[in-house]
C-alpha atoms as a PDB file:
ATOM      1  CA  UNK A   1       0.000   0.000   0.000  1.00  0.00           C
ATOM      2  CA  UNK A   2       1.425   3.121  -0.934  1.00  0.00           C
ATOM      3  CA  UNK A   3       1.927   5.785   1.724  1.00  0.00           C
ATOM      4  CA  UNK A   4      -1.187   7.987   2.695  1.00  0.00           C
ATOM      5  CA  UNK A   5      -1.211  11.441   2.852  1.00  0.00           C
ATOM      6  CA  UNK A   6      -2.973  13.708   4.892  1.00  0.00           C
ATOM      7  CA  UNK A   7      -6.284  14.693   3.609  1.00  0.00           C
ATOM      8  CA  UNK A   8      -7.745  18.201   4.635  1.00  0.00           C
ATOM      9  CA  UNK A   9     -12.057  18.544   5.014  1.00  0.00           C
ATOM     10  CA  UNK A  10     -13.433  21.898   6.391  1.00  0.00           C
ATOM     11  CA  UNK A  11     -16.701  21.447   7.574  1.00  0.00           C
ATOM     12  CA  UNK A  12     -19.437  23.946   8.625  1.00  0.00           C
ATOM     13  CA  UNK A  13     -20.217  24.580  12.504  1.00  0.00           C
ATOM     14  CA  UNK A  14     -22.871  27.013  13.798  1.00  0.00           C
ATOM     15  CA  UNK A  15     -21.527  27.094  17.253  1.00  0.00           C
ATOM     16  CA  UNK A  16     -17.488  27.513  16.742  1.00  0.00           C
ATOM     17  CA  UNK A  17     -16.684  27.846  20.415  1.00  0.00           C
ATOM     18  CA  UNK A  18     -18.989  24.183  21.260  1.00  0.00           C
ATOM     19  CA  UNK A  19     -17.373  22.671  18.548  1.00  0.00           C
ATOM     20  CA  UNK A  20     -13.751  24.161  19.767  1.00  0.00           C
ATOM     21  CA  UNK A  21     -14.062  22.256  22.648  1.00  0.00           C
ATOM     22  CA  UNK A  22     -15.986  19.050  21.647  1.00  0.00           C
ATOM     23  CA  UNK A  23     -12.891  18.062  19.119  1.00  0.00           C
ATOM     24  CA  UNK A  24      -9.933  19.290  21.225  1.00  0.00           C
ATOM     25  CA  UNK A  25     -11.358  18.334  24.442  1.00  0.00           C
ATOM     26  CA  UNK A  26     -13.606  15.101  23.438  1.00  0.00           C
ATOM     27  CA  UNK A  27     -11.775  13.648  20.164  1.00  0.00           C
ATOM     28  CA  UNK A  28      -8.378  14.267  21.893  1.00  0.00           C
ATOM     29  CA  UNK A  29      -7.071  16.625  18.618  1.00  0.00           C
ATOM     30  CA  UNK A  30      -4.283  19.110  18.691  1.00  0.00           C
ATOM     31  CA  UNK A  31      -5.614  22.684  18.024  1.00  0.00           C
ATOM     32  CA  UNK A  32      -3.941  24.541  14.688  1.00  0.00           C
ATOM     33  CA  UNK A  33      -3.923  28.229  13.193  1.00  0.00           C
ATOM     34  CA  UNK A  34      -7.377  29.734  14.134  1.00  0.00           C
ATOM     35  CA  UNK A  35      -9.565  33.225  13.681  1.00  0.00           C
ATOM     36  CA  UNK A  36     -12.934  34.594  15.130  1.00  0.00           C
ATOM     37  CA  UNK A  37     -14.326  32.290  11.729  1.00  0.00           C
ATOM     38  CA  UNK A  38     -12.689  28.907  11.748  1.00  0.00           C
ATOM     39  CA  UNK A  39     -10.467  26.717  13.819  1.00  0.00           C
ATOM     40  CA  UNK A  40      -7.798  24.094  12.266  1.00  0.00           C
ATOM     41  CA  UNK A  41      -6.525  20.625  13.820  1.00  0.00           C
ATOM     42  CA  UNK A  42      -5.179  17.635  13.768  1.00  0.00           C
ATOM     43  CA  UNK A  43      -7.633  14.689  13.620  1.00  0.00           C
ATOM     44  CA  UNK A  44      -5.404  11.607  13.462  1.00  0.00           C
ATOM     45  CA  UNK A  45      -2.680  13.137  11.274  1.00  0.00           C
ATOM     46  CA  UNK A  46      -5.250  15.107   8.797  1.00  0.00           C
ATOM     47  CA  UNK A  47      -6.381  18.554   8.823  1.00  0.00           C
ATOM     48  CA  UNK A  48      -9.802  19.155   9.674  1.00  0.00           C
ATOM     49  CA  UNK A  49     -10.839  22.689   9.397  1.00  0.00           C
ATOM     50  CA  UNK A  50     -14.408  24.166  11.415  1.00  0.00           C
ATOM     51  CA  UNK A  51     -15.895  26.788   9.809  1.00  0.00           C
ATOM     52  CA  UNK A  52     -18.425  29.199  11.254  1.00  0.00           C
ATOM     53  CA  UNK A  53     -21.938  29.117   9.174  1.00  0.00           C
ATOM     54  CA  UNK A  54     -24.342  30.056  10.479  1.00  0.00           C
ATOM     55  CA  UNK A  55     -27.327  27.519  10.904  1.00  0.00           C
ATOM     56  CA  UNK A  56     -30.266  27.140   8.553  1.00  0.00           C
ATOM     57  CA  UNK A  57     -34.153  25.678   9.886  1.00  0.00           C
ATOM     58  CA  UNK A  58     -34.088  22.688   7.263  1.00  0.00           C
ATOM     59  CA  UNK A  59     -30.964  21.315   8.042  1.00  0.00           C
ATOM     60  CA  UNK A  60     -31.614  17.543   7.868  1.00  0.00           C
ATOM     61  CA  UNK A  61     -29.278  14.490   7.540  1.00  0.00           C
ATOM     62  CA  UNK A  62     -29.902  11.827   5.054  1.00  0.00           C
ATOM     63  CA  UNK A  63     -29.554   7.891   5.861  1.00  0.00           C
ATOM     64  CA  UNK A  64     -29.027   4.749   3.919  1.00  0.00           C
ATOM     65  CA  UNK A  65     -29.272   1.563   4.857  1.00  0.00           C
ATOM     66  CA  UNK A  66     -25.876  -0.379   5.667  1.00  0.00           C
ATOM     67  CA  UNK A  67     -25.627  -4.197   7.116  1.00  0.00           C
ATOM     68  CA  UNK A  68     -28.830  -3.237   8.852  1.00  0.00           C
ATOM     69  CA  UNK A  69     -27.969   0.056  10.585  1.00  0.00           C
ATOM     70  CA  UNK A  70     -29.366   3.661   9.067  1.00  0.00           C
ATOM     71  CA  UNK A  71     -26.087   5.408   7.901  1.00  0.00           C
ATOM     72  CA  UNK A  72     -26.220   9.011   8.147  1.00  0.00           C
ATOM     73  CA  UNK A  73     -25.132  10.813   4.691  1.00  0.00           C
ATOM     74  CA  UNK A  74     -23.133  13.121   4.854  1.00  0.00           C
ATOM     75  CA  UNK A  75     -20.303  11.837   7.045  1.00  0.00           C
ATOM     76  CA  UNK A  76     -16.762  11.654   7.713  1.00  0.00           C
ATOM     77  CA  UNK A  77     -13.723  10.261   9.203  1.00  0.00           C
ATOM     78  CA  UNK A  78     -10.754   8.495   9.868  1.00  0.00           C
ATOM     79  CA  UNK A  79     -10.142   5.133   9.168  1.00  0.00           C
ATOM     80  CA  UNK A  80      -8.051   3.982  12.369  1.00  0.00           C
ATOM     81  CA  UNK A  81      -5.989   0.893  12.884  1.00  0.00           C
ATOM     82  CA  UNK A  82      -7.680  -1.195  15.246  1.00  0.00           C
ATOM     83  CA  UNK A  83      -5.956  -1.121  18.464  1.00  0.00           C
ATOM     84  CA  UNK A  84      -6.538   2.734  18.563  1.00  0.00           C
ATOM     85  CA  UNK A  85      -9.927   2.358  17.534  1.00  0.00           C
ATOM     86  CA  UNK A  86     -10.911   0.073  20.449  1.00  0.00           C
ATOM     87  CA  UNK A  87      -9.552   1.945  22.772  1.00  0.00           C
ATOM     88  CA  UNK A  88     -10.733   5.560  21.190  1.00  0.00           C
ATOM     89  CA  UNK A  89     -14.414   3.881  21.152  1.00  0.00           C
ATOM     90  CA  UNK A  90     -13.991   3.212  24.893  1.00  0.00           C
ATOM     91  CA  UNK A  91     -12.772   7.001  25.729  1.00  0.00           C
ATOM     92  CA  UNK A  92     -15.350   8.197  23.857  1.00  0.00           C
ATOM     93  CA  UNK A  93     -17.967   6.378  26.058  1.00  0.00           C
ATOM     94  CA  UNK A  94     -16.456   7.244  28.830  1.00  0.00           C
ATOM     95  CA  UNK A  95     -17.013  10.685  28.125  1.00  0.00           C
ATOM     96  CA  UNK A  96     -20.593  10.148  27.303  1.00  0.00           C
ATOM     97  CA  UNK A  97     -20.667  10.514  24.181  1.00  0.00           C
ATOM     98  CA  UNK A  98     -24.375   9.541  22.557  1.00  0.00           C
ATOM     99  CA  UNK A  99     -23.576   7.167  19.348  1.00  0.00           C
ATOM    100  CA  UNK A 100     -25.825   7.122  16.103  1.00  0.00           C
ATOM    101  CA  UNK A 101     -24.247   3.470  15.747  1.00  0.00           C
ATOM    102  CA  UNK A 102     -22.820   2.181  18.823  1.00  0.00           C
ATOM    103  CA  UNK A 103     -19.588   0.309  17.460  1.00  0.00           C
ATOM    104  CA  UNK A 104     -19.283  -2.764  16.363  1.00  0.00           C
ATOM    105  CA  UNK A 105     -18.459  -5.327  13.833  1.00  0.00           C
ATOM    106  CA  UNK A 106     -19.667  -4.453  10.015  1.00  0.00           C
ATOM    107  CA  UNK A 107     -20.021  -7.264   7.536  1.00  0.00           C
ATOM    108  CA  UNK A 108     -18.653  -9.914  10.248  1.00  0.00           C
ATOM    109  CA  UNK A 109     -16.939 -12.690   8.290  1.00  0.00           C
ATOM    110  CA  UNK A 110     -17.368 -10.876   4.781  1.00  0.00           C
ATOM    111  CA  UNK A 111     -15.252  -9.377   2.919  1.00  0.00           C
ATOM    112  CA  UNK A 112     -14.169  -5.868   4.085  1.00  0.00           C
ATOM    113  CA  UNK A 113     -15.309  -6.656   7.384  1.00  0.00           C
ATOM    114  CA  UNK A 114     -14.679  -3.960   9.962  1.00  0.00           C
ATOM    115  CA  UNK A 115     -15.145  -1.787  13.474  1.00  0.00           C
ATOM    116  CA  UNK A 116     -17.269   1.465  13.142  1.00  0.00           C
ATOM    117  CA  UNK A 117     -18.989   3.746  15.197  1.00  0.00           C
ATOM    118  CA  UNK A 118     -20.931   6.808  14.266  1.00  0.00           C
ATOM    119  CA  UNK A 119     -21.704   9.604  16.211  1.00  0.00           C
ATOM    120  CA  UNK A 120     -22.372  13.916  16.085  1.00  0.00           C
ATOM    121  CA  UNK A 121     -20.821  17.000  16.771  1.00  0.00           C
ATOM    122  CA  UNK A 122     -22.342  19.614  18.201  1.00  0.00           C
ATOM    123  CA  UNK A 123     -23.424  20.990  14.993  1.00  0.00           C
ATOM    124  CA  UNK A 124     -24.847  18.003  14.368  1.00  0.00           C
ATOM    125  CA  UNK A 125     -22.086  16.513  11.937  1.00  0.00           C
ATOM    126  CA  UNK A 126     -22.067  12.660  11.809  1.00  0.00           C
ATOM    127  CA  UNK A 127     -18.965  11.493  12.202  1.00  0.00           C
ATOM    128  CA  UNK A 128     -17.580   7.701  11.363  1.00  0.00           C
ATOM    129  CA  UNK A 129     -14.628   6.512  12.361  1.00  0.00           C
ATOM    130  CA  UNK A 130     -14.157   2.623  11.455  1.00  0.00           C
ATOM    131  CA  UNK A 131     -10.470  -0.107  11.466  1.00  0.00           C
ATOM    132  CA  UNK A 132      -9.866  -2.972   9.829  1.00  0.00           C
ATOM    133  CA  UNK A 133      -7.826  -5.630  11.228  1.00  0.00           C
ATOM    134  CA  UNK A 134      -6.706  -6.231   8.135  1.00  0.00           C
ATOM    135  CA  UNK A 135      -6.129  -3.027   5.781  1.00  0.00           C
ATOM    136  CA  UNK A 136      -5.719  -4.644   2.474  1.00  0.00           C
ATOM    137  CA  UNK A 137      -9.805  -4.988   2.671  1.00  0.00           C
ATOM    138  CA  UNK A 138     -10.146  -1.547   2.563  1.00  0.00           C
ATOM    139  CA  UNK A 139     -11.142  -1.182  -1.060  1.00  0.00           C
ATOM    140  CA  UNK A 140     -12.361  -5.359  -1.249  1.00  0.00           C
ATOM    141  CA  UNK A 141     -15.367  -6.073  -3.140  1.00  0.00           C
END
């Protein structure tokens, strides 16, 4: 597998001091560059930007189904390897956090079977975060 680099998402936030908090404070990331409109860090070595919008009265998420769970749409993430995301999946319930999809084991004894979790930010972004024990199903069909 060739060497991964860092990918870089902003994503909108209508409360930029909640959020502030709920990724440096919650998802354990390093705090960047920031302004009175936007707030940069690290979320497992990639460069996830906040951005202050403010917040419209139809703002809905979407969900397909997926191995029998409702999958929010949009999302992101990080795929993690999967000692770090067992043991990020226990912090995070330590510190309360309310899941969408409480982790657990996707497509058990398929191909491209994996760990995920989904859960929101503040803002109400779903986030995934998901491991493979072995990475070379990543892209498996």
């Amino acid at each position: 597998m060739l060497k991964i680099s860092p990918f870089h998402i902003a994503i909108p936030v209508h409360n930029l001091a909640e959020c502030r908090v709920f990724y440096r404070e919650v998802l354990q990331c390093e705090e960047g560059r920031s302004s009175d409109q936007w707030v940069d860090f690290n979320l497992f070595g990639h460069q996830l930007v906040i951005h202050y919008k403010p917040k419209t009265q139809n703002e809905t998420l979407h969900h397909n189904p997926v191995d029998g769970h409702n999958v929010p749409v949009p999302h992101y993430g990080v795929v993690l390897p999967w000692d770090t995301f067992n043991i990020f999946s226990k912090e995070l319930k330590k510190k309360g956090v309310r899941f969408i999809i409480e982790p657990y084991i996707r497509f058990e004894g398929q191909v491209g079977e994996q760990a995920t979790m989904f859960f929101l930010d503040p803002a109400g972004n779903a986030l995934e975060f998901k491991a493979f024990k072995d990475i070379g199903q990543l892209f498996a069909k």
